[in-house]
C-alpha atoms as a PDB file:
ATOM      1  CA  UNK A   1      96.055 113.777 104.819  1.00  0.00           C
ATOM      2  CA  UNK A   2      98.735 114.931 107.313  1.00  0.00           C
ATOM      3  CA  UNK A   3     101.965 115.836 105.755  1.00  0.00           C
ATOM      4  CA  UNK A   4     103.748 112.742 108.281  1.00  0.00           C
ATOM      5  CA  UNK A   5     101.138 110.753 107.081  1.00  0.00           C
ATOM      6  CA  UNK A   6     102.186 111.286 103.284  1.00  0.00           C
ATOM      7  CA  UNK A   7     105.909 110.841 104.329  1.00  0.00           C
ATOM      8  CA  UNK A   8     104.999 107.027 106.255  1.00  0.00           C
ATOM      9  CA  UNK A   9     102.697 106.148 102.734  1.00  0.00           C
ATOM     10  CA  UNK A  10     105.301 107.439 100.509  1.00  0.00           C
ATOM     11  CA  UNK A  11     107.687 105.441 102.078  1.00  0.00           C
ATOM     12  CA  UNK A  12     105.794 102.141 102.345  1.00  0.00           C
ATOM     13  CA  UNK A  13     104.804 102.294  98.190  1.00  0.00           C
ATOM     14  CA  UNK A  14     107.905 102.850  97.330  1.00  0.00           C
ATOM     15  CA  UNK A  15     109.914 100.547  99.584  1.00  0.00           C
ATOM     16  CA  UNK A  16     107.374  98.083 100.889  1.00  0.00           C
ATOM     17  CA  UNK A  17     107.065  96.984 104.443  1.00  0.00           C
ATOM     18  CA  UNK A  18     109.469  99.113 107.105  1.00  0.00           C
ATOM     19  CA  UNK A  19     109.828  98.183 110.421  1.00  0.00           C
ATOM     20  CA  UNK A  20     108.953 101.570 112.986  1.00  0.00           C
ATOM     21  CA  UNK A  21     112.542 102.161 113.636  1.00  0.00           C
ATOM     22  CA  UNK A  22     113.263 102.346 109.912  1.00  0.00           C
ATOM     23  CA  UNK A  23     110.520 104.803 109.192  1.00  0.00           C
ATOM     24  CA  UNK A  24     111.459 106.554 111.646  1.00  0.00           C
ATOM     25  CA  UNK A  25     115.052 107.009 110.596  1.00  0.00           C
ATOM     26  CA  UNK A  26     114.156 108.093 107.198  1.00  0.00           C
ATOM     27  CA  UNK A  27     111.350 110.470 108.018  1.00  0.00           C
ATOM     28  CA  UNK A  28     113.553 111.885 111.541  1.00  0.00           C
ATOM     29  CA  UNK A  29     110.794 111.596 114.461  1.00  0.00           C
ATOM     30  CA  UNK A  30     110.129 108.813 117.187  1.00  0.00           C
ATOM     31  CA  UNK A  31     109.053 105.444 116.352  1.00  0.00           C
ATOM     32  CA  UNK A  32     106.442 106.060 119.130  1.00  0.00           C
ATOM     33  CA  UNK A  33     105.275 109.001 116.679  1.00  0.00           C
ATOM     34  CA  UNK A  34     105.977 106.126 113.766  1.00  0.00           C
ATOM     35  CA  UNK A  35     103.837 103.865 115.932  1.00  0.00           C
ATOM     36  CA  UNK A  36     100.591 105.637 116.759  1.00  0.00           C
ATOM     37  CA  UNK A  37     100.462 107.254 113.109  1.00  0.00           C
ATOM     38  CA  UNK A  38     100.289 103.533 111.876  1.00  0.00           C
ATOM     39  CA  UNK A  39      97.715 102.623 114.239  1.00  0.00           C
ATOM     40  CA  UNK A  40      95.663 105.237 112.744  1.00  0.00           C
ATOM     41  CA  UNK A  41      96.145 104.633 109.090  1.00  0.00           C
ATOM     42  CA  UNK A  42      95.811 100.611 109.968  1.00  0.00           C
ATOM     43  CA  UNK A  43      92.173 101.812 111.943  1.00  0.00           C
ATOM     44  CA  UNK A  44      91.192 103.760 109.520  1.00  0.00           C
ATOM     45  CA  UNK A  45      91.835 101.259 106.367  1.00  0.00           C
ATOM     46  CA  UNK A  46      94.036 103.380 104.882  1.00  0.00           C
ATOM     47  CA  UNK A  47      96.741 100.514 104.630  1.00  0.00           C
ATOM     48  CA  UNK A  48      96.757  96.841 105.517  1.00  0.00           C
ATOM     49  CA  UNK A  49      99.427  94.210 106.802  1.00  0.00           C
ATOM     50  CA  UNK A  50      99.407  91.119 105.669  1.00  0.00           C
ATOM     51  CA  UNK A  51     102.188  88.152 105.248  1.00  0.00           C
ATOM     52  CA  UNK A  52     103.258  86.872 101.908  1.00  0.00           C
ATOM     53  CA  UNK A  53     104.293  83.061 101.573  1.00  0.00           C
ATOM     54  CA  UNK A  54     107.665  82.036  99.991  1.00  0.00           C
ATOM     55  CA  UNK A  55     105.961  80.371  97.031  1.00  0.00           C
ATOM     56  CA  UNK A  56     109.027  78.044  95.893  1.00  0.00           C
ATOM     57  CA  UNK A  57     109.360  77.110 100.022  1.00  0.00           C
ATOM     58  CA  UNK A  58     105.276  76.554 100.723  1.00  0.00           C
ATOM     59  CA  UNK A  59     105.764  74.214  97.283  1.00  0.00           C
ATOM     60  CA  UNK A  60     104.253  76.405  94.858  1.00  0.00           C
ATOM     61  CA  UNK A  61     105.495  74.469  91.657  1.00  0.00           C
ATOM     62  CA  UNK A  62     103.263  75.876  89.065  1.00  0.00           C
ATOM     63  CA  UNK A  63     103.085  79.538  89.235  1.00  0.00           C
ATOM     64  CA  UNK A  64     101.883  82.060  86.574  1.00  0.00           C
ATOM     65  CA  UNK A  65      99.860  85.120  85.522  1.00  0.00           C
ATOM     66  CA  UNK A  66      97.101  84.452  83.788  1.00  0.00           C
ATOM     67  CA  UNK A  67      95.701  86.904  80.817  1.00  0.00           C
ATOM     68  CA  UNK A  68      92.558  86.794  80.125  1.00  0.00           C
ATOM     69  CA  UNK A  69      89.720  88.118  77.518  1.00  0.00           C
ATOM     70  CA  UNK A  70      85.989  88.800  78.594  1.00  0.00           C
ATOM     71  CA  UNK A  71      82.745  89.339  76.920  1.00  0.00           C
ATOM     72  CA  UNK A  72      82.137  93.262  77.646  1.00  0.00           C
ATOM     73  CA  UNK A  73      79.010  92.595  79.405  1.00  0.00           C
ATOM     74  CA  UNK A  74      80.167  90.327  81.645  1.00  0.00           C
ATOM     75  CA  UNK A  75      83.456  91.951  83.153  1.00  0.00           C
ATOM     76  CA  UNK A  76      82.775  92.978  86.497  1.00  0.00           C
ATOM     77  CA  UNK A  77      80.499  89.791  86.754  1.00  0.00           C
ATOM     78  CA  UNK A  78      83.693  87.666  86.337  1.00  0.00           C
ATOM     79  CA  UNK A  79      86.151  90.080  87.977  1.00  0.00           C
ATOM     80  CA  UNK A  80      84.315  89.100  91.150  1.00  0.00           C
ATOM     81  CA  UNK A  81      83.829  85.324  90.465  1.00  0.00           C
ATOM     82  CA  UNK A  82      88.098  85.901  89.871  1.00  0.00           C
ATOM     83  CA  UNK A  83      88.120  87.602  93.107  1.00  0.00           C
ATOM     84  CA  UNK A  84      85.879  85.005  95.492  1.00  0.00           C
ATOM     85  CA  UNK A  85      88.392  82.076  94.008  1.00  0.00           C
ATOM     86  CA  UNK A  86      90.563  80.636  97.034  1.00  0.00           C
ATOM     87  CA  UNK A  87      92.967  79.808  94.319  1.00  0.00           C
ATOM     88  CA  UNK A  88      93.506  83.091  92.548  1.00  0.00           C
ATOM     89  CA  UNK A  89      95.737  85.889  94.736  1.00  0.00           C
ATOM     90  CA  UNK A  90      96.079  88.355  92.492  1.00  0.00           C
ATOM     91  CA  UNK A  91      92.979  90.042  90.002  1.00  0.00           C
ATOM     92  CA  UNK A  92      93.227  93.684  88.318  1.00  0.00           C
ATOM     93  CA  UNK A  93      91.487  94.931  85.429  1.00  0.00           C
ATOM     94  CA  UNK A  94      94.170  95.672  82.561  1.00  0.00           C
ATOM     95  CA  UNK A  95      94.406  97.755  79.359  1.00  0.00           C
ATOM     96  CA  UNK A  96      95.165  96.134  76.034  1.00  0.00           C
ATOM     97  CA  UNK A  97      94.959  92.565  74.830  1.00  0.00           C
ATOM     98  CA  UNK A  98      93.640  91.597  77.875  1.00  0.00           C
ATOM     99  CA  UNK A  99      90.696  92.406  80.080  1.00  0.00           C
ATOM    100  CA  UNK A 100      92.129  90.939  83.267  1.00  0.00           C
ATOM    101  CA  UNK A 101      94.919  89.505  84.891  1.00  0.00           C
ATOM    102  CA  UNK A 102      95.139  86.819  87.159  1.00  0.00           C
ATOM    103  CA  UNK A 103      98.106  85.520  88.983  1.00  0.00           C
ATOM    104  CA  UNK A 104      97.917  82.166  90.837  1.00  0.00           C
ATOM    105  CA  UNK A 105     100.088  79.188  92.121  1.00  0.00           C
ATOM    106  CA  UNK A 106      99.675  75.260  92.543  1.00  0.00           C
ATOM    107  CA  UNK A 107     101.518  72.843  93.831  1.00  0.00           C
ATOM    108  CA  UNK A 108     101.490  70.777  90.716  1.00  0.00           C
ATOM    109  CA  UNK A 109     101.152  71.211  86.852  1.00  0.00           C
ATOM    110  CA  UNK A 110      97.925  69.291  86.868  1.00  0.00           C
ATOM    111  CA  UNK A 111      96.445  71.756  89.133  1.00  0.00           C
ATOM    112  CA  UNK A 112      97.261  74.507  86.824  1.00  0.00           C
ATOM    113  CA  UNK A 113      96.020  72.448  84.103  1.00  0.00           C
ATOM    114  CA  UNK A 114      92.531  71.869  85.259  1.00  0.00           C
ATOM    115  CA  UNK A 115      92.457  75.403  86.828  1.00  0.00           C
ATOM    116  CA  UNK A 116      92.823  76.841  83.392  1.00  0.00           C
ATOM    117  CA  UNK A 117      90.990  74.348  81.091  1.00  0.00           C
ATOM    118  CA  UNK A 118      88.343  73.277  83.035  1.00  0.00           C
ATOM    119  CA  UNK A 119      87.442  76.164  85.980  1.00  0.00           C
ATOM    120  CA  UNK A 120      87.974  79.232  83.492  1.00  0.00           C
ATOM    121  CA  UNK A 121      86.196  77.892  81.085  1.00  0.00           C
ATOM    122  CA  UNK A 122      83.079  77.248  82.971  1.00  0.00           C
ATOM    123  CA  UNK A 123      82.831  81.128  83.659  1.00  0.00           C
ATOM    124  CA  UNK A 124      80.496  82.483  81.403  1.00  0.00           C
ATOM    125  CA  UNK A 125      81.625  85.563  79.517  1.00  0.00           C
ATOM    126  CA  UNK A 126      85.199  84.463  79.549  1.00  0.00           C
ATOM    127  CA  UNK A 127      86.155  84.039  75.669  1.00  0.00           C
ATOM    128  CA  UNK A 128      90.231  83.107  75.925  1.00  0.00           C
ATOM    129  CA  UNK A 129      92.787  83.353  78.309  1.00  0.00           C
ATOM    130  CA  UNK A 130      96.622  82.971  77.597  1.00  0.00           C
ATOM    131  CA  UNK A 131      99.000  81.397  80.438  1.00  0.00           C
ATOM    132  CA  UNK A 132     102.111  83.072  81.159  1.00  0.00           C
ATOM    133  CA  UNK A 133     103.943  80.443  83.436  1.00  0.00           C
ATOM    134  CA  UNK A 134     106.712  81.836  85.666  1.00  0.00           C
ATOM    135  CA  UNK A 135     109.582  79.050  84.693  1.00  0.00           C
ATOM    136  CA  UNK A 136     112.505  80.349  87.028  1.00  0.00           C
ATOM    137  CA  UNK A 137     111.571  83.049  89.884  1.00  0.00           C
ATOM    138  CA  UNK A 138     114.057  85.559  90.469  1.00  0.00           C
ATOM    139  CA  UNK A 139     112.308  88.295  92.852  1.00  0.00           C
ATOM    140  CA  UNK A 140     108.805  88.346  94.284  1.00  0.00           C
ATOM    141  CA  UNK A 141     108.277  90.992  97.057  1.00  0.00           C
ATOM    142  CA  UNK A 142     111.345  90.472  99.158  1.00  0.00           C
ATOM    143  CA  UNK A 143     112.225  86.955  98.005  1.00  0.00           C
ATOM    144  CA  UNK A 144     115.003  86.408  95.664  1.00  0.00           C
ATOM    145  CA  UNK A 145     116.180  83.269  93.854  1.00  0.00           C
ATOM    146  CA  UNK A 146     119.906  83.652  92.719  1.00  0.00           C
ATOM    147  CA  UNK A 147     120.728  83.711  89.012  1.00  0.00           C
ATOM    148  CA  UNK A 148     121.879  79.681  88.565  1.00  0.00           C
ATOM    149  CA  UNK A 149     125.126  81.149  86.584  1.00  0.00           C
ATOM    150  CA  UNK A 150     126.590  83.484  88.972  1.00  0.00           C
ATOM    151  CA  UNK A 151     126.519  81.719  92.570  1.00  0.00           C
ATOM    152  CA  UNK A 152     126.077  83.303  95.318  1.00  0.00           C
ATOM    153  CA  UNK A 153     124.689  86.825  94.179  1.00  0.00           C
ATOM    154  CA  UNK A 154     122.034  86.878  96.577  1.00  0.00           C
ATOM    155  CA  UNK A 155     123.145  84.791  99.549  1.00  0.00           C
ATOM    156  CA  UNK A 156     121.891  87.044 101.620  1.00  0.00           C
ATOM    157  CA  UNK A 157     118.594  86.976 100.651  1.00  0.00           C
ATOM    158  CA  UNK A 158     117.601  83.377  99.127  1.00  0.00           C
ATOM    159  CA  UNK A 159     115.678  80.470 100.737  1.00  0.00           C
ATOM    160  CA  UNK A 160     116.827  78.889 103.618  1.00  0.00           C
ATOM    161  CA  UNK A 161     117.461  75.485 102.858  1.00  0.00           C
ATOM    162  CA  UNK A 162     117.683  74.207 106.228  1.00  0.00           C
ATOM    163  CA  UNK A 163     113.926  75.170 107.368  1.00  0.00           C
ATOM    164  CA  UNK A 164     111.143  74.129 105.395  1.00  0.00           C
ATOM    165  CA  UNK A 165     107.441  74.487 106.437  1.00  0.00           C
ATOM    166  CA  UNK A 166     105.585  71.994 107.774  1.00  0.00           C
ATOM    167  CA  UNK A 167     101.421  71.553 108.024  1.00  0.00           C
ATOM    168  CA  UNK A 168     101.463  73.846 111.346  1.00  0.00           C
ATOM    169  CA  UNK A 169     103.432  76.601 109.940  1.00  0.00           C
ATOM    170  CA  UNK A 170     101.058  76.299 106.659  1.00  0.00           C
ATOM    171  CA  UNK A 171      98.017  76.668 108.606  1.00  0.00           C
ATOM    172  CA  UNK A 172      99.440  79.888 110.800  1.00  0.00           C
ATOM    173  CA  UNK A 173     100.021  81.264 106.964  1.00  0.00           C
ATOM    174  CA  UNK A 174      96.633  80.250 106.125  1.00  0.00           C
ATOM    175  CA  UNK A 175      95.359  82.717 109.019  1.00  0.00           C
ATOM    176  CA  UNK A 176      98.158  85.491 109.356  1.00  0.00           C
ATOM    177  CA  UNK A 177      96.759  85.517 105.137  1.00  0.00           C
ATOM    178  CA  UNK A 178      93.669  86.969 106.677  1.00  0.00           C
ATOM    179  CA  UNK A 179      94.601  89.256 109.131  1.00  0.00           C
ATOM    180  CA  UNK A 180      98.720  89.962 110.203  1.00  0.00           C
ATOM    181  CA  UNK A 181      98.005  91.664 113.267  1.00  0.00           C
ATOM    182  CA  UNK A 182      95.655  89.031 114.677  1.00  0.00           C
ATOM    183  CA  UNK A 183      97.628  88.072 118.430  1.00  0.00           C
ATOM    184  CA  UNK A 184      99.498  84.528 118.683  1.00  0.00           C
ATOM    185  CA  UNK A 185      96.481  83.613 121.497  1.00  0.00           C
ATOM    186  CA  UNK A 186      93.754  83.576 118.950  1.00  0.00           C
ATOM    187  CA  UNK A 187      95.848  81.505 116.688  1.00  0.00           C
ATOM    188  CA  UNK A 188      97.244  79.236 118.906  1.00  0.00           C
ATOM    189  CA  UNK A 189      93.395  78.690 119.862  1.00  0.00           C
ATOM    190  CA  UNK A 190      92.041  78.251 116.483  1.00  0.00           C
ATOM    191  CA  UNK A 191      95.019  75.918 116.062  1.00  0.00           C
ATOM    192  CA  UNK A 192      94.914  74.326 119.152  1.00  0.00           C
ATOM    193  CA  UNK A 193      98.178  74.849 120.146  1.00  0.00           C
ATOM    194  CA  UNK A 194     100.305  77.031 122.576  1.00  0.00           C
ATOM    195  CA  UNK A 195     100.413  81.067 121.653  1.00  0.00           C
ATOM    196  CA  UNK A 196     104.230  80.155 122.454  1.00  0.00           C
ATOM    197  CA  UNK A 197     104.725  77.447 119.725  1.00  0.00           C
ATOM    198  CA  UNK A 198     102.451  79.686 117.403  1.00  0.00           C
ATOM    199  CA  UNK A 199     105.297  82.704 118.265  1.00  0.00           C
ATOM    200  CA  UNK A 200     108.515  80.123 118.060  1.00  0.00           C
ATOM    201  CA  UNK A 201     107.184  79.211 114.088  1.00  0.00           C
ATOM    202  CA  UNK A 202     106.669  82.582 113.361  1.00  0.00           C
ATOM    203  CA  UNK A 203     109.452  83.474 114.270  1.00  0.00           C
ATOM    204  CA  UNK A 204     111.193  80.393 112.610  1.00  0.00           C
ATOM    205  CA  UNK A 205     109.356  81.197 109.110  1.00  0.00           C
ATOM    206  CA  UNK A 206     110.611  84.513 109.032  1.00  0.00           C
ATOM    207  CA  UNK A 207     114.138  83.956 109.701  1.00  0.00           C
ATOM    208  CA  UNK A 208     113.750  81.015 106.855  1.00  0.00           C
ATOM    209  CA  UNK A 209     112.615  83.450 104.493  1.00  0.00           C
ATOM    210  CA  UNK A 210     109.244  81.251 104.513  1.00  0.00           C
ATOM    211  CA  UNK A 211     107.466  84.158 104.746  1.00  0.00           C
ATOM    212  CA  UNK A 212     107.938  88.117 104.632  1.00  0.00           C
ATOM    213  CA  UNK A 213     105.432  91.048 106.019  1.00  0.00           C
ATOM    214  CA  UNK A 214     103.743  93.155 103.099  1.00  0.00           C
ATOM    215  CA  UNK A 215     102.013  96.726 103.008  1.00  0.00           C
ATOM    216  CA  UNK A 216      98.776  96.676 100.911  1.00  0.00           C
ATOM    217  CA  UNK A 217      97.558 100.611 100.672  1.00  0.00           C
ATOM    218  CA  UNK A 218      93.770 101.414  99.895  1.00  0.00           C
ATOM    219  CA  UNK A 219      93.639 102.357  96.732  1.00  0.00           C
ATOM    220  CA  UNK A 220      92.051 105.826  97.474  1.00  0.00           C
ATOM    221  CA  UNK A 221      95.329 106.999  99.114  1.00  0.00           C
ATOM    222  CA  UNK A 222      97.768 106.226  96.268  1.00  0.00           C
ATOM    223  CA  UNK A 223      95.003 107.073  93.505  1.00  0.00           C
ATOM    224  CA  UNK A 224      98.199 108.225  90.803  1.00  0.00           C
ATOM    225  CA  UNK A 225      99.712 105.328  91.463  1.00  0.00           C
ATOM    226  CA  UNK A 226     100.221 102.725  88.544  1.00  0.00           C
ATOM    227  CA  UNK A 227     100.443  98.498  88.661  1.00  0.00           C
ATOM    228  CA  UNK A 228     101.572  97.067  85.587  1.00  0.00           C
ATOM    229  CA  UNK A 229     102.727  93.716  84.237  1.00  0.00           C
ATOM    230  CA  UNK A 230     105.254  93.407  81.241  1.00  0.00           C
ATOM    231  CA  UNK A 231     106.420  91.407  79.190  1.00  0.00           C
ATOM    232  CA  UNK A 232     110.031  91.054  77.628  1.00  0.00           C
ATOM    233  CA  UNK A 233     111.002  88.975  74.905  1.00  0.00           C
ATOM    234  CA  UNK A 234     115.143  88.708  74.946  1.00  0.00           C
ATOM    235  CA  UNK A 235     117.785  88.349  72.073  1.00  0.00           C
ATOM    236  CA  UNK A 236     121.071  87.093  71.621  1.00  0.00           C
ATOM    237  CA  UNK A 237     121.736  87.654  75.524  1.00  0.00           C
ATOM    238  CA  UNK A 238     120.930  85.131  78.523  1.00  0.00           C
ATOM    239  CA  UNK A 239     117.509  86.033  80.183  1.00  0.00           C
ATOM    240  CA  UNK A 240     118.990  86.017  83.670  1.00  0.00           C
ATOM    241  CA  UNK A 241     121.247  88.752  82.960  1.00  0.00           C
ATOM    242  CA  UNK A 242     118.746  91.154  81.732  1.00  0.00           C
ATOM    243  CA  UNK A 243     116.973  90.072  84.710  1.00  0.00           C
ATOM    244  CA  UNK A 244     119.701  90.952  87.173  1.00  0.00           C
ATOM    245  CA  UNK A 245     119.539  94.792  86.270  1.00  0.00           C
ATOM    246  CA  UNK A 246     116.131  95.362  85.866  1.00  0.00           C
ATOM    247  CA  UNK A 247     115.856  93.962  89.686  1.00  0.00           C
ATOM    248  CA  UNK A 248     117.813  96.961  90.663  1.00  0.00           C
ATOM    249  CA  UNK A 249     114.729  99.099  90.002  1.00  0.00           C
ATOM    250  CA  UNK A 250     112.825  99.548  93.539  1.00  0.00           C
ATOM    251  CA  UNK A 251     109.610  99.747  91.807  1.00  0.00           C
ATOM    252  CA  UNK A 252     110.004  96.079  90.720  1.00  0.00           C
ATOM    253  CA  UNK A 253     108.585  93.854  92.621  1.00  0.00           C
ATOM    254  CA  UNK A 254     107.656  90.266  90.588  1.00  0.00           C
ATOM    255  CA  UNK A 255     110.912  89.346  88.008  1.00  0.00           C
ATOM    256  CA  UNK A 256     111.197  85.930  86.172  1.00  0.00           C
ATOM    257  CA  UNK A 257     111.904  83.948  83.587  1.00  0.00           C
ATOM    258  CA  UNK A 258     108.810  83.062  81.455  1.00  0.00           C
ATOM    259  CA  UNK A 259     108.129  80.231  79.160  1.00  0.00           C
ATOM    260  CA  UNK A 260     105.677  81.575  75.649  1.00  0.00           C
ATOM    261  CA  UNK A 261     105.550  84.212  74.098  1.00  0.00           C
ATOM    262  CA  UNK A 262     107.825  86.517  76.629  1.00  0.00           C
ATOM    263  CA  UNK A 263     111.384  85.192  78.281  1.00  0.00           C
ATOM    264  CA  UNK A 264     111.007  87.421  81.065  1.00  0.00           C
ATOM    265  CA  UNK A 265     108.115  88.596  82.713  1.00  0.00           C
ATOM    266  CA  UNK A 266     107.913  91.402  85.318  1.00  0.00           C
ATOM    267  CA  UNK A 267     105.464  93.755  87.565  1.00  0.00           C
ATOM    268  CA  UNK A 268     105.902  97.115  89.686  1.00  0.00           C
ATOM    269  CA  UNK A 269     104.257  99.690  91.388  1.00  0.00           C
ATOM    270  CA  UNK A 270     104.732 103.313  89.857  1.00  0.00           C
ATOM    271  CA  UNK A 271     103.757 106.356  91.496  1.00  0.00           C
ATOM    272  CA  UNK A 272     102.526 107.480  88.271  1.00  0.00           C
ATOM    273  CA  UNK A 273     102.138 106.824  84.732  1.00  0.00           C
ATOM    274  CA  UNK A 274     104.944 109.346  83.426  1.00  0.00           C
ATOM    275  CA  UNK A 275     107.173 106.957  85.963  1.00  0.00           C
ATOM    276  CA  UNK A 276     105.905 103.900  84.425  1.00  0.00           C
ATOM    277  CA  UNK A 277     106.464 105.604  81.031  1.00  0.00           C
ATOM    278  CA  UNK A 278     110.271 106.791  81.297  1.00  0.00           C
ATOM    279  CA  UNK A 279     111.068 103.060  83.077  1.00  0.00           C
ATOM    280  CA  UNK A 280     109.658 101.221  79.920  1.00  0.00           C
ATOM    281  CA  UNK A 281     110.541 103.662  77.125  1.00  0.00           C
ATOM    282  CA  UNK A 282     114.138 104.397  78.344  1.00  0.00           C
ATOM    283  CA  UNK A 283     115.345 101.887  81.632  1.00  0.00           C
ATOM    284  CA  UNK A 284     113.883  98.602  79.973  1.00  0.00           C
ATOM    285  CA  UNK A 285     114.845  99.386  76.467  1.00  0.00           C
ATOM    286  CA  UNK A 286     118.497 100.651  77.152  1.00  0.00           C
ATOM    287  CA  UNK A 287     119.261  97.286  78.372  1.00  0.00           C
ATOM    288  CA  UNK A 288     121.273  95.178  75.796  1.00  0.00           C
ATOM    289  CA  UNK A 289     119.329  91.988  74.755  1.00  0.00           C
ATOM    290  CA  UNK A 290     116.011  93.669  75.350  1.00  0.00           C
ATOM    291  CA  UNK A 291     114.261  93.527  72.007  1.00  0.00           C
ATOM    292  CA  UNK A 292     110.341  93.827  72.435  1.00  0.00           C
ATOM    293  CA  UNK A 293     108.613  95.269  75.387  1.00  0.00           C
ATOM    294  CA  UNK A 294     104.728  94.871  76.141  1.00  0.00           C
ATOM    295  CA  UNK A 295     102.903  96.512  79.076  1.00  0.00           C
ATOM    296  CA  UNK A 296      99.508  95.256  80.620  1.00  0.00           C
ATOM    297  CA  UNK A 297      98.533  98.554  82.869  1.00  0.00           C
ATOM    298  CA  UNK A 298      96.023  98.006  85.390  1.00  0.00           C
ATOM    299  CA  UNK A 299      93.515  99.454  86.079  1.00  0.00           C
ATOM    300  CA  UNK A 300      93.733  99.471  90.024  1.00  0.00           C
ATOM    301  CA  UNK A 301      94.323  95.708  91.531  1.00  0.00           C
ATOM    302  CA  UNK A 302      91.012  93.812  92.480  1.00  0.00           C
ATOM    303  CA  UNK A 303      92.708  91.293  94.798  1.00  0.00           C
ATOM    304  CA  UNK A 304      96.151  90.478  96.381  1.00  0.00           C
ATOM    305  CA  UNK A 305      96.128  87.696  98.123  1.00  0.00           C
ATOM    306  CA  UNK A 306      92.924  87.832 100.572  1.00  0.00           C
ATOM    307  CA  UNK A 307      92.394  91.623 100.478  1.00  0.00           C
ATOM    308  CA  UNK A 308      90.060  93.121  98.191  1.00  0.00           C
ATOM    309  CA  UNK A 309      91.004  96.233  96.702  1.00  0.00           C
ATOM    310  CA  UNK A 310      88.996  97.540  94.509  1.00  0.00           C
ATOM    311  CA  UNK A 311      85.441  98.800  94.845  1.00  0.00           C
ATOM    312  CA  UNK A 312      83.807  96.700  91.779  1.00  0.00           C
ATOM    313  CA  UNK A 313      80.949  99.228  91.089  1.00  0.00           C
ATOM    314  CA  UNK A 314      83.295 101.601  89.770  1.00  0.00           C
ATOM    315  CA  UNK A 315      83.337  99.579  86.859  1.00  0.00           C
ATOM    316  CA  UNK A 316      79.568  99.214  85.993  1.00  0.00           C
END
């Protein structure tokens, strides 16, 4: 790989989505240069765009990761049933109590109810899962939710209350889900609407924090890189604190208040597992109220949202 190739995929993993100019900036060249060089990672599947929905704004009410324990013969056959599941946007293999993880999100508790107790347990070779429901978002990619006991901390950044979506702009994140960088004219057609309305709620979503624009890198290009889920169990200290500095880490990216066995529950990318190692052995447990830390590494992601990353032979 080109060393200004390296410099562009370092900065998206550990920042996210840039816009040209701000590569550009950071790394000192055009954003023409910025520009072509994504056009040839983007041809050449070295990284994806996509567009991640505001899951408290599109109505997500139930929301949670999902743990969950397979019979050894039959992992990769249900990784991939996981994986094919409308309903499931998130699927990695994990080390530790549990096989995989799952992350998804329903618009009602019932929905998560039969999802778990009726769907999961048809799939052969799954023995038990364990539901970690996400009680009180604070971060998810670049969405934040302010802590409710310190107002204002994130006004900046939280949900636009004014603007909320309705069944068009659900159905243009329905197909941006697919493909980010598919133009307003095929939309608008498959839609049956004007590429001009499709570009007005676009643009209206993303000012209303409805949705934000996401990086997803091909595995094979970040191959030290580490995912990992953890769990936090807090004492004699309110959860939302604890929360507030460990979203100060840039390799955070999912932080929330949990209801079971954890109080908090959080994911990040790491660029390596020595990374991952310092932040949970001396970041997480240097904060006061901290008292038990557990870490579900993954194994490479399967799934986020509707791009599959993972090659599931690997695994046989």
């Amino acid at each position: 790989m080109r060393q200004l190739n390296k410099e562009i995929v370092n900065i998206l993993a550990v920042q996210g989505y840039q816009t040209t100019k701000q590569i550009a900036v950071a790394i000192d060249v055009s954003e023409r240069t910025v520009r072509r060089h994504l056009a040839y990672m983007i041809k050449n599947r070295w990284i994806k765009l996509i567009v991640v929905p505001n899951p408290i704004l599109c109505g997500f009410k139930a929301w949670s990761k999902i743990g969950i324990k397979v019979e050894p013969s039959r992992l990769v056959e249900v990784a991939r049933i996981l994986v094919e599941h409308p309903k499931v946007y998130f699927v990695a293999y994990s080390f530790g109590r549990f096989d995989i993880i799952i992350a998804v999100h329903f618009d009602t508790i019932n929905k998560l109810i039969n999802f778990v107790n009726i769907e999961l347990t048809a799939i052969k070779g799954i023995a038990n899962s364990e539901v970690l429901i996400f009680a009180f978002p604070r971060k998810y990619e670049n969405f934040y939710w302010p802590n409710p006991n310190i107002s204002n901390q994130y006004e900046q950044a939280t949900d636009n209350k004014n603007y909320l979506p309705n069944n068009l702009d659900r159905n243009i994140i329905d197909v941006l889900g697919k493909e980010v960088l598919v133009p307003t004219s095929i939309i608008g057609s498959k839609l049956g609407v004007s590429n001009v309305i499709i570009r007005e709620h676009i643009k209206r979503m993303l000012i209303g924090n409805v949705l934000t624009r996401q990086v997803v890198m091909n595995p094979k290009i970040l191959e030290n890189q580490v995912w990992a889920t953890i769990g936090i169990v807090v004492n004699k200290r309110n959860a939302h604190e604890v929360i507030d500095i460990i979203m100060k880490s840039p390799q955070i990216y999912l932080a929330t208040i949990s209801l079971g066995r954890f109080n908090v529950i959080i994911a990040g990318h790491f660029q390596n597992i020595g990374l991952l190692n310092s932040f949970v052995t001396h970041e997480l447990v240097s904060i006061d109220g901290v008292g038990s830390v557990e870490t579900f590494i993954h194994d490479k992601p399967l799934k986020y949202y509707n791009i599959p990353l993972y090659d599931f032979e690997a695994r046989n």
